[in-house]
C-alpha atoms as a PDB file:
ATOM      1  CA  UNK A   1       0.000   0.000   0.000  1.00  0.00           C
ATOM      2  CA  UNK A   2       1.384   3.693  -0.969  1.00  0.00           C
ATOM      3  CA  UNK A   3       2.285   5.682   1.951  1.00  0.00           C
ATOM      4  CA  UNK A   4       0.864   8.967   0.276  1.00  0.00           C
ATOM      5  CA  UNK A   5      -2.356   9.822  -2.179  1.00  0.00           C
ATOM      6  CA  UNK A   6      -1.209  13.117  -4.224  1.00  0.00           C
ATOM      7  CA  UNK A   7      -4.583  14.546  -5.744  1.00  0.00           C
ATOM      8  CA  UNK A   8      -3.247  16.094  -8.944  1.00  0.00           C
ATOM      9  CA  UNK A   9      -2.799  15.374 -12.226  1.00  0.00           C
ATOM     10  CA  UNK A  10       0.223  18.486 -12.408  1.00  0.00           C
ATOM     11  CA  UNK A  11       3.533  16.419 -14.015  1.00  0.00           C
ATOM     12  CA  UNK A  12       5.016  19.198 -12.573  1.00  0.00           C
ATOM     13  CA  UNK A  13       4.018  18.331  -9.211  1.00  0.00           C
ATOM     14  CA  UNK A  14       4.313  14.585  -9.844  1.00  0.00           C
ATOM     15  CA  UNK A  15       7.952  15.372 -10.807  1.00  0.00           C
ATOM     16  CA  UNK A  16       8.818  17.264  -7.416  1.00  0.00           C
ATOM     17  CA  UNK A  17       6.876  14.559  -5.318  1.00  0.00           C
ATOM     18  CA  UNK A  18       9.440  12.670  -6.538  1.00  0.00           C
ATOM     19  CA  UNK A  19      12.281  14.230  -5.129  1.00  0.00           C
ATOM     20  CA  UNK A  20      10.117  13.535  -1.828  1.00  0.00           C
ATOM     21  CA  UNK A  21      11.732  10.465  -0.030  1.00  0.00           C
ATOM     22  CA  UNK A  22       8.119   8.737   0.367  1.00  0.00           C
ATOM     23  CA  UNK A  23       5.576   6.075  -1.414  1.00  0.00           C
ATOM     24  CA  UNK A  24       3.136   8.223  -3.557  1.00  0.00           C
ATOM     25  CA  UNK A  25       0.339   7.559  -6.115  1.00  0.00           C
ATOM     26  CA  UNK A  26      -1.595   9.579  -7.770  1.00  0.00           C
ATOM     27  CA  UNK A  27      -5.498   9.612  -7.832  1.00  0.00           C
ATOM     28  CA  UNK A  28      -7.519  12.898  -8.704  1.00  0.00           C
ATOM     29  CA  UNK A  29     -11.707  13.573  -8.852  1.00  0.00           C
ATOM     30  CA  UNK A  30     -13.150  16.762 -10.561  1.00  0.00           C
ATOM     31  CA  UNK A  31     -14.011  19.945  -8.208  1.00  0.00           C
ATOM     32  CA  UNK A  32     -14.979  23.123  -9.449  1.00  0.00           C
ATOM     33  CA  UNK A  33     -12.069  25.237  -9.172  1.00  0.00           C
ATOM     34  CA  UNK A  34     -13.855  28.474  -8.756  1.00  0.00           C
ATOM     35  CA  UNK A  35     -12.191  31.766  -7.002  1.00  0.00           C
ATOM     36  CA  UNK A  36     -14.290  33.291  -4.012  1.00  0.00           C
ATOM     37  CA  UNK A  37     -13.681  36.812  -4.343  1.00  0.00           C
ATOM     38  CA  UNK A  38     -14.832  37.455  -0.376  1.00  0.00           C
ATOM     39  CA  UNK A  39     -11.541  35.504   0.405  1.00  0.00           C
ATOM     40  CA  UNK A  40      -7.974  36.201   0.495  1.00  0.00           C
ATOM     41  CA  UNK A  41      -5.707  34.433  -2.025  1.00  0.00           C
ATOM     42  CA  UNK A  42      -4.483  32.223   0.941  1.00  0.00           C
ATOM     43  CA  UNK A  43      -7.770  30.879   1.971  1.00  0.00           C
ATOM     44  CA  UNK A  44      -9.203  30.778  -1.739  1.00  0.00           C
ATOM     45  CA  UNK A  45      -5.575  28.313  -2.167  1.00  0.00           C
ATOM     46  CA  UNK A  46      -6.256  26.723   0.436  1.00  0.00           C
ATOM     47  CA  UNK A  47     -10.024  26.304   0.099  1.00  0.00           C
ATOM     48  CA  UNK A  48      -9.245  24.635  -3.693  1.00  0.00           C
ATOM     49  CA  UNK A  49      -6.489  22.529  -2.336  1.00  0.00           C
ATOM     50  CA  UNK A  50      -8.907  20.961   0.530  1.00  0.00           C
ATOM     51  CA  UNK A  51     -11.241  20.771  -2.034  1.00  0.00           C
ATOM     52  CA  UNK A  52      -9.531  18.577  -4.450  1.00  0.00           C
ATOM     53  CA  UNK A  53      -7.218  16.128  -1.414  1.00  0.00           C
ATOM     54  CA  UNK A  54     -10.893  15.925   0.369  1.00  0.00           C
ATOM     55  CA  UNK A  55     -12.719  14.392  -3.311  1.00  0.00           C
ATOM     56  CA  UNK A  56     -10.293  11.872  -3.343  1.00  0.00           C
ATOM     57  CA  UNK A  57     -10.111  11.504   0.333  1.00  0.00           C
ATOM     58  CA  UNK A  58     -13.621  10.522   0.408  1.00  0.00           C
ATOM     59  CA  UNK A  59     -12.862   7.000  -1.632  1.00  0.00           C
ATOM     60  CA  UNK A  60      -9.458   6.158   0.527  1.00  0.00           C
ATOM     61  CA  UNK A  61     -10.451   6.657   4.118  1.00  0.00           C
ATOM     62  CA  UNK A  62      -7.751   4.895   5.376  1.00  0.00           C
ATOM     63  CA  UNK A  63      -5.194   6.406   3.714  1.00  0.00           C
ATOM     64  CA  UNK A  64      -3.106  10.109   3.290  1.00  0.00           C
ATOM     65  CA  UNK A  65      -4.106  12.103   0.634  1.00  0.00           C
ATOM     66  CA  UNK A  66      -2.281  15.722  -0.469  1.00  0.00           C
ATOM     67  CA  UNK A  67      -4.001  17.848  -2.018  1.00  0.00           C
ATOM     68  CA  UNK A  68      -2.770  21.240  -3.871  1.00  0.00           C
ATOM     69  CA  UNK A  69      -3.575  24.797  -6.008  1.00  0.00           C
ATOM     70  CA  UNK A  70      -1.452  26.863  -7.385  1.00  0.00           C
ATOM     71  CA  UNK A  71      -2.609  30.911  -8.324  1.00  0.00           C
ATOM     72  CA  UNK A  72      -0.762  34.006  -9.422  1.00  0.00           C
ATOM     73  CA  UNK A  73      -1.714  36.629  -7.771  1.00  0.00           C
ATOM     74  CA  UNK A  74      -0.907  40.566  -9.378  1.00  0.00           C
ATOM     75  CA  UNK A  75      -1.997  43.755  -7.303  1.00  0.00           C
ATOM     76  CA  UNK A  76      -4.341  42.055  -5.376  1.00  0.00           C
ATOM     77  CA  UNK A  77      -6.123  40.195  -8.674  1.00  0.00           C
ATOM     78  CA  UNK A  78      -6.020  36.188  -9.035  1.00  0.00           C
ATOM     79  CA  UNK A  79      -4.604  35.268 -12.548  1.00  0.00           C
ATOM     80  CA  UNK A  80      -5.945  31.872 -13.330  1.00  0.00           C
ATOM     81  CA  UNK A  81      -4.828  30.286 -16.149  1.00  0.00           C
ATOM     82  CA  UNK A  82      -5.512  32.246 -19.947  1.00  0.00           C
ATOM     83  CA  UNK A  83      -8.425  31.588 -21.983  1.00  0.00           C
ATOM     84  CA  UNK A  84      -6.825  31.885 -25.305  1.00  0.00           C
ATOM     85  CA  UNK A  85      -3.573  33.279 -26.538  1.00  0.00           C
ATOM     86  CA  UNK A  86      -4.576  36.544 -26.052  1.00  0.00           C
ATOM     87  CA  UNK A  87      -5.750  36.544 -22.507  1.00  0.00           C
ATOM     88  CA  UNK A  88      -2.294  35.069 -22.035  1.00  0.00           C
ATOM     89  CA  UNK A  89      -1.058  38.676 -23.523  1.00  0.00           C
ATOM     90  CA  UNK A  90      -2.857  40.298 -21.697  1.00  0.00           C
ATOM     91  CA  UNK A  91      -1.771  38.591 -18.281  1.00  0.00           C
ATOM     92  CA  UNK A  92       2.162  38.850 -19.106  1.00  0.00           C
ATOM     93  CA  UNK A  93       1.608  42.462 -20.178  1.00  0.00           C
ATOM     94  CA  UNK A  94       0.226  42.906 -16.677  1.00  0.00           C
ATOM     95  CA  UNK A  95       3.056  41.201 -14.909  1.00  0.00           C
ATOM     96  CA  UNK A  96       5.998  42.886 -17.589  1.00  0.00           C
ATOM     97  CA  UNK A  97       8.626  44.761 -15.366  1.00  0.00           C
ATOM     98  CA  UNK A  98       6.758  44.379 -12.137  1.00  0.00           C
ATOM     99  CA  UNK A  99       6.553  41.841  -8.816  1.00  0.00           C
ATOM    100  CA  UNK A 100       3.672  39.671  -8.264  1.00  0.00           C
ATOM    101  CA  UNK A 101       3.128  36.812  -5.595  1.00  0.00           C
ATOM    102  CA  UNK A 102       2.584  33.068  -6.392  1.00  0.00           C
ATOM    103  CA  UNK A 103       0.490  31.447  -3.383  1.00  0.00           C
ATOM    104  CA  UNK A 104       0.133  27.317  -2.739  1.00  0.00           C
ATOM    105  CA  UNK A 105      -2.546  26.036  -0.699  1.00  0.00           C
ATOM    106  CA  UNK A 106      -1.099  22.654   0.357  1.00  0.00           C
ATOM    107  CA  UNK A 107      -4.362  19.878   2.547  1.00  0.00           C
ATOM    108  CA  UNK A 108      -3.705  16.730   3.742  1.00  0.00           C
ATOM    109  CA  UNK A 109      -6.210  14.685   4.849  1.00  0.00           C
ATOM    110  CA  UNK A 110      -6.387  11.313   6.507  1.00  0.00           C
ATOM    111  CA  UNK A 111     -10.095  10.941   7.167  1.00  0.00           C
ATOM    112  CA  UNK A 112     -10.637   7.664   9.342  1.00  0.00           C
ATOM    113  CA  UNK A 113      -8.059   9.164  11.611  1.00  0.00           C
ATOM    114  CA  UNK A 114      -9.830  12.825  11.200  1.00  0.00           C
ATOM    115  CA  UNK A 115      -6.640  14.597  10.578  1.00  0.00           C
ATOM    116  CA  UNK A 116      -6.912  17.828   8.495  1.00  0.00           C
ATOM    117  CA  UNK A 117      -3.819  19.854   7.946  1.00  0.00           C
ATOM    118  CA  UNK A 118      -3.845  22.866   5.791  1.00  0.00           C
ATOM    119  CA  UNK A 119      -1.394  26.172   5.234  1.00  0.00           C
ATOM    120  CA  UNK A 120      -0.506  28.135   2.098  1.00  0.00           C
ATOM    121  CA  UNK A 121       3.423  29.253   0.946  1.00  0.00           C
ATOM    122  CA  UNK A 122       3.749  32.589  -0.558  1.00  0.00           C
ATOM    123  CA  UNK A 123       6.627  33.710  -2.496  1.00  0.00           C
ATOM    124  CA  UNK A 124       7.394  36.816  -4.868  1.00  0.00           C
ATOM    125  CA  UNK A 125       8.161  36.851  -8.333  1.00  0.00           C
ATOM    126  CA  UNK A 126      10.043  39.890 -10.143  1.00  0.00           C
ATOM    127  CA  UNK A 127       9.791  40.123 -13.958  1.00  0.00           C
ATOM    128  CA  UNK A 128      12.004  42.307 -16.075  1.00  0.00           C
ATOM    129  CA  UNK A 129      10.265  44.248 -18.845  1.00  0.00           C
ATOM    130  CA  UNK A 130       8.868  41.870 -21.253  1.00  0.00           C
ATOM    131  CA  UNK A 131       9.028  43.287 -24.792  1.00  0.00           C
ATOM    132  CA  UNK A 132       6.086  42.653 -27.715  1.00  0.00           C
ATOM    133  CA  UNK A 133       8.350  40.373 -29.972  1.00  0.00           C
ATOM    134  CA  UNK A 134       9.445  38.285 -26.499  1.00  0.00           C
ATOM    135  CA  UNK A 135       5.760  37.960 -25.392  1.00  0.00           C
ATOM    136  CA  UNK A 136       4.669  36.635 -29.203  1.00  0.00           C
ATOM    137  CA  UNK A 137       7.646  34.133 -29.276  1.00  0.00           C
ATOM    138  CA  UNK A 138       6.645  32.968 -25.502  1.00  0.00           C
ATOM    139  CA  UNK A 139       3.115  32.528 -26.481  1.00  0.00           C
ATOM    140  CA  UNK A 140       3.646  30.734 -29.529  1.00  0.00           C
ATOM    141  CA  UNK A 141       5.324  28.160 -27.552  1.00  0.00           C
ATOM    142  CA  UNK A 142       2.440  27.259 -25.868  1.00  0.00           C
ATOM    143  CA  UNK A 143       3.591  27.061 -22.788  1.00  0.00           C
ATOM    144  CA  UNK A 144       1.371  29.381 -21.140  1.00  0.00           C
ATOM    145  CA  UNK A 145      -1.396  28.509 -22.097  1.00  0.00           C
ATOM    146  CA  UNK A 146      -2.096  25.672 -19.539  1.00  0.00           C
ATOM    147  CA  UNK A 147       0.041  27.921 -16.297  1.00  0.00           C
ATOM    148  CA  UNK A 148      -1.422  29.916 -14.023  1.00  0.00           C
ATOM    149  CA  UNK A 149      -0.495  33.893 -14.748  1.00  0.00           C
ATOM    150  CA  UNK A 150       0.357  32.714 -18.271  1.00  0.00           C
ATOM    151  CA  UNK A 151       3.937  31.615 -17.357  1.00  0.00           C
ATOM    152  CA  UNK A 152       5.823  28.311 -16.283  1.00  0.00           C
ATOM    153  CA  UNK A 153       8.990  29.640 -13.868  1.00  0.00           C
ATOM    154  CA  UNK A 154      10.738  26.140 -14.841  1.00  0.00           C
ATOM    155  CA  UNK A 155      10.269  26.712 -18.177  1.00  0.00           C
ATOM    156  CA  UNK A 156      10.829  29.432 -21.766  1.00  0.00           C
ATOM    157  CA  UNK A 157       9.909  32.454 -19.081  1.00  0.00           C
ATOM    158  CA  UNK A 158      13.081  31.456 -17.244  1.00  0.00           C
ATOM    159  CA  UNK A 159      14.076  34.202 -19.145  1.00  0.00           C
ATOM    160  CA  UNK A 160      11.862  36.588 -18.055  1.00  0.00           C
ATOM    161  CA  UNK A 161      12.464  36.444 -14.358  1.00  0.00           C
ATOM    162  CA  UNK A 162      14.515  39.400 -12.697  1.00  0.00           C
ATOM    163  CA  UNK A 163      14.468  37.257  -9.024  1.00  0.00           C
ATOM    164  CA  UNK A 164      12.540  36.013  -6.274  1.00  0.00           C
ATOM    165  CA  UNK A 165      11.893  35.972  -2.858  1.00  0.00           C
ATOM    166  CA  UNK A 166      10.835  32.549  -1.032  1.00  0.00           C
ATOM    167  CA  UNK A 167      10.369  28.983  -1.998  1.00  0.00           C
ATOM    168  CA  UNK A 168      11.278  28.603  -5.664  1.00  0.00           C
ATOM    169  CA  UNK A 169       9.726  25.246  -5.984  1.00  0.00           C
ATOM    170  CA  UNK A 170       5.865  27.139  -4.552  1.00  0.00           C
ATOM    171  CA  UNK A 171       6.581  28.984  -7.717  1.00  0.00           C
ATOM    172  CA  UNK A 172       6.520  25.501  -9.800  1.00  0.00           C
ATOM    173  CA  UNK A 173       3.162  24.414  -7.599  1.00  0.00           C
ATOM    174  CA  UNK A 174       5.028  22.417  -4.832  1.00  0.00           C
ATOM    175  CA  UNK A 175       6.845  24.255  -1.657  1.00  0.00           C
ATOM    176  CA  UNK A 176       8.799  20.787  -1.254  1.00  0.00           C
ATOM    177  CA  UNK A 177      10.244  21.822   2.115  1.00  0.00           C
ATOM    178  CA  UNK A 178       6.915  22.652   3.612  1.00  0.00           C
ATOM    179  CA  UNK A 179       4.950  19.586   2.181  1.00  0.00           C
ATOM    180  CA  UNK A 180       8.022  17.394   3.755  1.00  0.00           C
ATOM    181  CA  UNK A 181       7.814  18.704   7.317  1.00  0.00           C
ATOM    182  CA  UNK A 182       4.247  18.335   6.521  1.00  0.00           C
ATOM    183  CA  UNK A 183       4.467  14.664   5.999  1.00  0.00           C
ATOM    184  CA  UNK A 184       7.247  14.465   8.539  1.00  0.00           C
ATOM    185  CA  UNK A 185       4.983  15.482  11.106  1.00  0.00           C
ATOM    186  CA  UNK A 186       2.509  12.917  10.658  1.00  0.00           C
ATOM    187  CA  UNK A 187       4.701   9.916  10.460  1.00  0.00           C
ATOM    188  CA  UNK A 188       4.492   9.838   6.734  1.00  0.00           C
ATOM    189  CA  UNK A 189       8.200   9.727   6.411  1.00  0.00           C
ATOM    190  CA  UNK A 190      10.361   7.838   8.611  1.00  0.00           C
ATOM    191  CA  UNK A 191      14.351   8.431   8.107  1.00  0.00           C
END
């Protein structure tokens, strides 16, 4: 039996559980993934990442199940991911030669033994000015269509990015030093 239930069908996040020294498979259920704009970004992260580890929770009661969201967040607005190419535009136009926050709601749930842990990372991500003709090329990559804010840190807008403050790997959708004291905590990994 895996030691772990990740809820998310991210490769990205698959790939950093991975550097995670514990059993994992991966098992995800639909939620709406709507943004409640009465709450912060921190508690609409968290909220969604409850949301998702608790639909899966549901059908493995007796096991640990992580569950995770990702947003952008620019002067005070949640960036989800871009409709169409030029939403995406529209979004790295707004974050071109300015700072902007990436939060990650991180659950874990173990329901038969009615444990519920839940916290958010936040870190801050600087862009350098982003010029027309770099913005075109990025898009027609089509990377950012499927990222949050319109951008993948790991990836082609690596060459965008001025600096950051906090947890580079929150940026990617995984603080991997938070989720492993997480799991730490509980037992979940024993070194």
């Amino acid at each position: 039996m895996c030691k772990l239930i990740l809820a998310s069908s991210s490769p990205r996040r698959k790939e950093l559980m991975g550097l995670i020294p514990v059993d994992f498979k991966i098992e995800t259920k639909e939620v709406e993934e709507s943004i409640d704009a009465r709450l912060t970004p921190e508690e609409n992260v968290k909220t969604l990442a409850s949301k998702k580890a608790y639909a899966v929770a549901e059908s493995f009661k007796e096991e640990w199940v992580l569950g995770c969201d990702t947003v952008v967040v620019h002067q005070n607005k949640i960036l989800g991911k871009p409709k169409d190419a030029s939403n995406a535009k529209e979004m790295l136009a707004a974050l071109s030669g300015d700072k902007h926050e990436v939060y990650t709601g991180i659950s874990l749930y173990h329901i038969n033994k009615n444990i519920h842990i839940q916290c958010a990372v936040c870190s801050s991500v600087y862009m350098r000015n982003i010029e027309e003709a770099e913005m075109n090329w990025y898009i027609a990559t089509g990377e950012p269509l499927d990222k949050a804010g319109a951008y993948g840190i790991q990836g082609y807008a690596s060459n965008f990015i001025e600096k950051i403050e906090g947890d580079y790997f929150n940026i990617v959708g995984l603080p991997i030093s938070t989720v492993y004291k997480i799991l730490r905590s509980q037992g979940i990994i024993n070194l």
